[in-house]
N, C-alpha and C. Protein backbone atom coordinates (compact mmCIF):
# COMPACT_ATOMS: atom_id res chain seq x y z
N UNK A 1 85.66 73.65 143.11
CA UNK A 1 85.57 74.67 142.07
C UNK A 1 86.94 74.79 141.41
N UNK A 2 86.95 74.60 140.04
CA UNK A 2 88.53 74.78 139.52
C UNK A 2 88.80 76.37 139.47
N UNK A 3 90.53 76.40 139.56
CA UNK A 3 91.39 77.51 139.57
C UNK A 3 91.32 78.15 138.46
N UNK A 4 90.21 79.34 138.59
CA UNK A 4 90.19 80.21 137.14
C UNK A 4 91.33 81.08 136.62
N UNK A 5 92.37 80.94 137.52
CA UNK A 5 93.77 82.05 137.33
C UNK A 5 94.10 81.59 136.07
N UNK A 6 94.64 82.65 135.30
CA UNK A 6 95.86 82.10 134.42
C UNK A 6 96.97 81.52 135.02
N UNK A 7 97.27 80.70 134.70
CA UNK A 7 98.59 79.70 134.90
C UNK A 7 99.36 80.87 134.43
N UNK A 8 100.29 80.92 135.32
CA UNK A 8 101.65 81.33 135.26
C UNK A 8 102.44 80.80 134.72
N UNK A 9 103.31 81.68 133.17
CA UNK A 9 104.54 81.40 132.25
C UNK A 9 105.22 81.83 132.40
N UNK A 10 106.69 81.69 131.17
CA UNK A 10 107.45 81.91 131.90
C UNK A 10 107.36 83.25 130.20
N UNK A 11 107.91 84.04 130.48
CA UNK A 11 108.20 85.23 129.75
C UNK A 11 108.84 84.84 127.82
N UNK A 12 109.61 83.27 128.10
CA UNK A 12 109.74 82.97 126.51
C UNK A 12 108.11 82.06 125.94
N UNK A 13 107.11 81.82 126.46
CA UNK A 13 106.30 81.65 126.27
C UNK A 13 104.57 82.48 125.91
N UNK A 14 105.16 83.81 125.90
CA UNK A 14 104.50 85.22 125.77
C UNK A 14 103.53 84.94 124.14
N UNK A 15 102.76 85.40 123.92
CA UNK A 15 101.95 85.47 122.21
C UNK A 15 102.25 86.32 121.97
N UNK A 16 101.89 86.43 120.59
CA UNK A 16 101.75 87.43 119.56
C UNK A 16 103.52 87.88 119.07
N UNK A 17 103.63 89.00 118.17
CA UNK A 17 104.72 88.99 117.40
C UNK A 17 105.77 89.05 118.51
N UNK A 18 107.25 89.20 117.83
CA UNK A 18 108.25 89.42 118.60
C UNK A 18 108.77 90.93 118.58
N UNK A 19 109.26 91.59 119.39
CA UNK A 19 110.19 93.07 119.32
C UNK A 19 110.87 92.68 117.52
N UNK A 20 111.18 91.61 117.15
CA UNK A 20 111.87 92.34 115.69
C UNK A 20 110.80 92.32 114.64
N UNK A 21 109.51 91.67 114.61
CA UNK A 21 108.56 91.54 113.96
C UNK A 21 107.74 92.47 113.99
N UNK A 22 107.73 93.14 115.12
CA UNK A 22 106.63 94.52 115.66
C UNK A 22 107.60 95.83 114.55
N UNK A 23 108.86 95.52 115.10
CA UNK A 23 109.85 96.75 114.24
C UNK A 23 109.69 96.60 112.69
N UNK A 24 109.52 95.48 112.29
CA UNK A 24 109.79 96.01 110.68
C UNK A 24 108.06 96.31 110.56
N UNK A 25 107.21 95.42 111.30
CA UNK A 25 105.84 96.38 110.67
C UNK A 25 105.40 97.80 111.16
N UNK A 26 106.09 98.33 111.97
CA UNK A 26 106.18 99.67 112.29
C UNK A 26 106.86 100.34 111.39
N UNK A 27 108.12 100.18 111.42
CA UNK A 27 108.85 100.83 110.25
C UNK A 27 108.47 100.52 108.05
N UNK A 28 107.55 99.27 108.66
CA UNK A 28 107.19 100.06 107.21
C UNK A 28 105.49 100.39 107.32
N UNK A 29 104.66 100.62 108.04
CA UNK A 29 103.77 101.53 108.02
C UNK A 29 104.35 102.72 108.19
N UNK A 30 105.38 103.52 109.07
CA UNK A 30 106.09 104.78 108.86
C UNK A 30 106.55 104.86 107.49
N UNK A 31 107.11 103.87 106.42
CA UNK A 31 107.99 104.18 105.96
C UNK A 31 106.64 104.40 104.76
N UNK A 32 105.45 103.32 104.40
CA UNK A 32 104.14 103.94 103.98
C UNK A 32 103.64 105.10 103.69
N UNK A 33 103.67 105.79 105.01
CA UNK A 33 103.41 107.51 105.41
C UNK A 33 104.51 108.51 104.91
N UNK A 34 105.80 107.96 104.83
CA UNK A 34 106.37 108.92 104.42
C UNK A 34 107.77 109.09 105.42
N UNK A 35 107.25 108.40 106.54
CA UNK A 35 108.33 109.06 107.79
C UNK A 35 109.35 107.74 107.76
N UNK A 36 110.76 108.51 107.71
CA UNK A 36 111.86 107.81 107.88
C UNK A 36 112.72 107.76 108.39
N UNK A 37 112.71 106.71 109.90
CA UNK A 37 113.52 106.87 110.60
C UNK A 37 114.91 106.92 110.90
N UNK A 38 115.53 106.20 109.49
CA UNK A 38 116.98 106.44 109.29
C UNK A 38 117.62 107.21 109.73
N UNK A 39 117.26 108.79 109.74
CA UNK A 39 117.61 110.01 109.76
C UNK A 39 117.83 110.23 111.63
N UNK A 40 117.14 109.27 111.66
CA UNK A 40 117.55 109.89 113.76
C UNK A 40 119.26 108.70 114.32
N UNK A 41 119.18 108.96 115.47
CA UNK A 41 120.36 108.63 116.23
C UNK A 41 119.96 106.87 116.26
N UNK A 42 120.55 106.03 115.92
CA UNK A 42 120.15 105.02 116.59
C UNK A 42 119.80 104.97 118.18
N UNK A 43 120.83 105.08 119.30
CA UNK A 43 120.24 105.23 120.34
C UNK A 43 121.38 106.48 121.44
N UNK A 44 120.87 107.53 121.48
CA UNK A 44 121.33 108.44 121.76
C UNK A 44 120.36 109.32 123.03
N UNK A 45 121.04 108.73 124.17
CA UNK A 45 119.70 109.19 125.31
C UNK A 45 120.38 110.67 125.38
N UNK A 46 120.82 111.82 124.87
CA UNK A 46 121.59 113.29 124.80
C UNK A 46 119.76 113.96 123.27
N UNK A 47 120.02 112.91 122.71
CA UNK A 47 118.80 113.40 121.72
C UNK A 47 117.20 113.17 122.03
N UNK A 48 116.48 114.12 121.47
CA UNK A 48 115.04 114.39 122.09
C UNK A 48 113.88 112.85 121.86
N UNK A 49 115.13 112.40 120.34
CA UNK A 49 114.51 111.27 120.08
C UNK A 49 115.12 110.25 119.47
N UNK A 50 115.15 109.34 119.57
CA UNK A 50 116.31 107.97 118.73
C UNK A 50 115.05 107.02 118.15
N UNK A 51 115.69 105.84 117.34
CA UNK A 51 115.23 105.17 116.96
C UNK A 51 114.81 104.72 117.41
N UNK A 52 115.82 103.57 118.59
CA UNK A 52 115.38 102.65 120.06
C UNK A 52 114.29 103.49 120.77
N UNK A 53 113.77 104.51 121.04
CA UNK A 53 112.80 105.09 121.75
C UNK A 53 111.83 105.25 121.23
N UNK A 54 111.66 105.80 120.05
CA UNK A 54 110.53 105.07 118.73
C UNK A 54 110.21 103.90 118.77
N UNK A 55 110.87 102.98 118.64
CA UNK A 55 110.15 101.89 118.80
C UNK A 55 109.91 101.17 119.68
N UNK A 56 110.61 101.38 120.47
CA UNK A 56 109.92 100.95 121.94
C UNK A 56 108.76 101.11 122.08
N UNK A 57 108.51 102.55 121.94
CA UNK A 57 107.00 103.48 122.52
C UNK A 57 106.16 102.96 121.89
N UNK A 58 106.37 102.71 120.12
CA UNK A 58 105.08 102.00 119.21
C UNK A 58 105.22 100.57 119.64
N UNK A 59 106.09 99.93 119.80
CA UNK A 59 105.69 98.46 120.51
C UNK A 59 105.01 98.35 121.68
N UNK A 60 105.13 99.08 122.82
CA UNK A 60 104.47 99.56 123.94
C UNK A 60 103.04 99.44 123.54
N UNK A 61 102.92 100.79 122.87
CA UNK A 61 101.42 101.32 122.26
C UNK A 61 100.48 100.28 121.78
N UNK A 62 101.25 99.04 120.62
CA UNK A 62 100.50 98.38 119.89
C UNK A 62 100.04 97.02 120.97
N UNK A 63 100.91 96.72 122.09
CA UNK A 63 100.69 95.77 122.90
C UNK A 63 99.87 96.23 123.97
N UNK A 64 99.33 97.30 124.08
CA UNK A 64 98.13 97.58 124.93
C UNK A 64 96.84 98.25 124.38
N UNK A 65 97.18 98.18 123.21
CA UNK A 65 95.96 98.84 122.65
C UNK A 65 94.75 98.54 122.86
N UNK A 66 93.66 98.62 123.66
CA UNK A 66 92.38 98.13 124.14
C UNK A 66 91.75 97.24 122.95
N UNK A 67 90.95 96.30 122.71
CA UNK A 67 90.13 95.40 121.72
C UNK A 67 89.48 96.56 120.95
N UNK A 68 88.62 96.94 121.89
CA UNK A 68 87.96 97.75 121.31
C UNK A 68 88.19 99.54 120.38
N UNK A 69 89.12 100.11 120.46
CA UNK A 69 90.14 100.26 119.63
C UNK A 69 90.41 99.61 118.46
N UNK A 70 91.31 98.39 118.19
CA UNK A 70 91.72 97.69 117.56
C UNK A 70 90.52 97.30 116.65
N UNK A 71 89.53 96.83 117.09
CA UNK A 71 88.18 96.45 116.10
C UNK A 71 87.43 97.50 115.34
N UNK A 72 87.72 98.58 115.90
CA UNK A 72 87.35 99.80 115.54
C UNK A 72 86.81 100.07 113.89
N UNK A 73 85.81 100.23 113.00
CA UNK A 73 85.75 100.30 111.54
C UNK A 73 84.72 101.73 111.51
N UNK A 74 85.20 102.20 110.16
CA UNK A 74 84.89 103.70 110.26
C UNK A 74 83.23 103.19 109.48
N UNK A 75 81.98 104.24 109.08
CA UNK A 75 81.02 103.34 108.87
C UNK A 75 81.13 104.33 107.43
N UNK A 76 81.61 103.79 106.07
CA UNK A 76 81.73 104.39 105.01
C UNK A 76 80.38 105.54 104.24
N UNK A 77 79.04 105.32 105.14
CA UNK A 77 78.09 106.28 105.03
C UNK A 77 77.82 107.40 105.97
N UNK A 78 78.57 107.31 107.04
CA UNK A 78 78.52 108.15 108.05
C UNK A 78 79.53 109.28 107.94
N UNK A 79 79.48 110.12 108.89
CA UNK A 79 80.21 111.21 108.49
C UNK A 79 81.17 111.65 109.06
N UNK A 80 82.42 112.06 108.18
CA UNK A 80 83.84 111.91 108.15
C UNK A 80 84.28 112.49 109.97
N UNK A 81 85.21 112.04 110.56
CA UNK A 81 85.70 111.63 111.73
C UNK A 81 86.70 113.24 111.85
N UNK A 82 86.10 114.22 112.51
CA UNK A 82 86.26 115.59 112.51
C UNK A 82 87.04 115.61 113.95
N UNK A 83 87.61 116.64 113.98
CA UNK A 83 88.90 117.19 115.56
C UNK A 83 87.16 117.62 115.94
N UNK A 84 87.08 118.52 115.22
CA UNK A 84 86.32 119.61 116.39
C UNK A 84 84.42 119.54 115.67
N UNK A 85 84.06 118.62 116.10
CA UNK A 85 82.55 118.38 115.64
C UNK A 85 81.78 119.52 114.96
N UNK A 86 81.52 120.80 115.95
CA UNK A 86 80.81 121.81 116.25
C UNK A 86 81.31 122.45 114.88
N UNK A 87 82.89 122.61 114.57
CA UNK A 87 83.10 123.70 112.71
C UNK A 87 82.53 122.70 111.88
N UNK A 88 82.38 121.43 111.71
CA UNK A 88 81.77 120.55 110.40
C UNK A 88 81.06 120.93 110.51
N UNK A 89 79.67 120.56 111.47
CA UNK A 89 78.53 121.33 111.63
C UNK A 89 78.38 122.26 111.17
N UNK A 90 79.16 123.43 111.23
CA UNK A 90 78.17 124.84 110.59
C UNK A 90 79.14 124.63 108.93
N UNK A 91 79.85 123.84 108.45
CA UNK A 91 80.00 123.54 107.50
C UNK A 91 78.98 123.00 106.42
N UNK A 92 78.41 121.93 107.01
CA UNK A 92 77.30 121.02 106.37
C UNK A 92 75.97 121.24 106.39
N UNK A 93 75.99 122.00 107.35
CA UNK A 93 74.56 122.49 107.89
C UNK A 93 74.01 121.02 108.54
N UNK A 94 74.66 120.45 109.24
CA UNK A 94 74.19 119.46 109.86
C UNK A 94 74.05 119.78 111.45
């Protein structure tokens, strides 16, 4: 019976983007939205938040994001994607 394991690499052989490729498409979907990180510490572990810790966390985030997540599409006839179900409801009368 063959060895179904993944073969073991070595860490420069990893997929998908790199830490500086993940950063500029993070920073410009933030920068998209409005949010600009310029304004924080580059890396200042005394502050609540730095840059380096920003992006860490969204590189983190985007490299585990489940498939299913990621495939995710809203259904453009269905109805709009609410916090709290139950107030649309007595909104719509649905």
């Amino acid at each position: 019976m063959p060895d179904l394991e993944p073969p073991d690499r070595p860490p420069e052989q990893d997929f998908g983007p790199s830490d500086e490729e993940l950063d500029a498409w993070i920073l410009a979907r933030l920068g998209a939205l409005g949010v600009d990180l310029s304004v924080l510490p580059e890396d200042d572990e005394d502050a609540p938040a730095d840059r380096r810790s920003i992006l860490a966390s969204a590189r983190r985030f985007l490299r585990s994001t489940p498939a299913a997540i990621a495939d995710f599409e809203l259904d453009p006839l269905g109805p709009p994607p609410a916090m709290y179900p139950s107030e649309m409801t007595g909104w719509t009368d649905e």
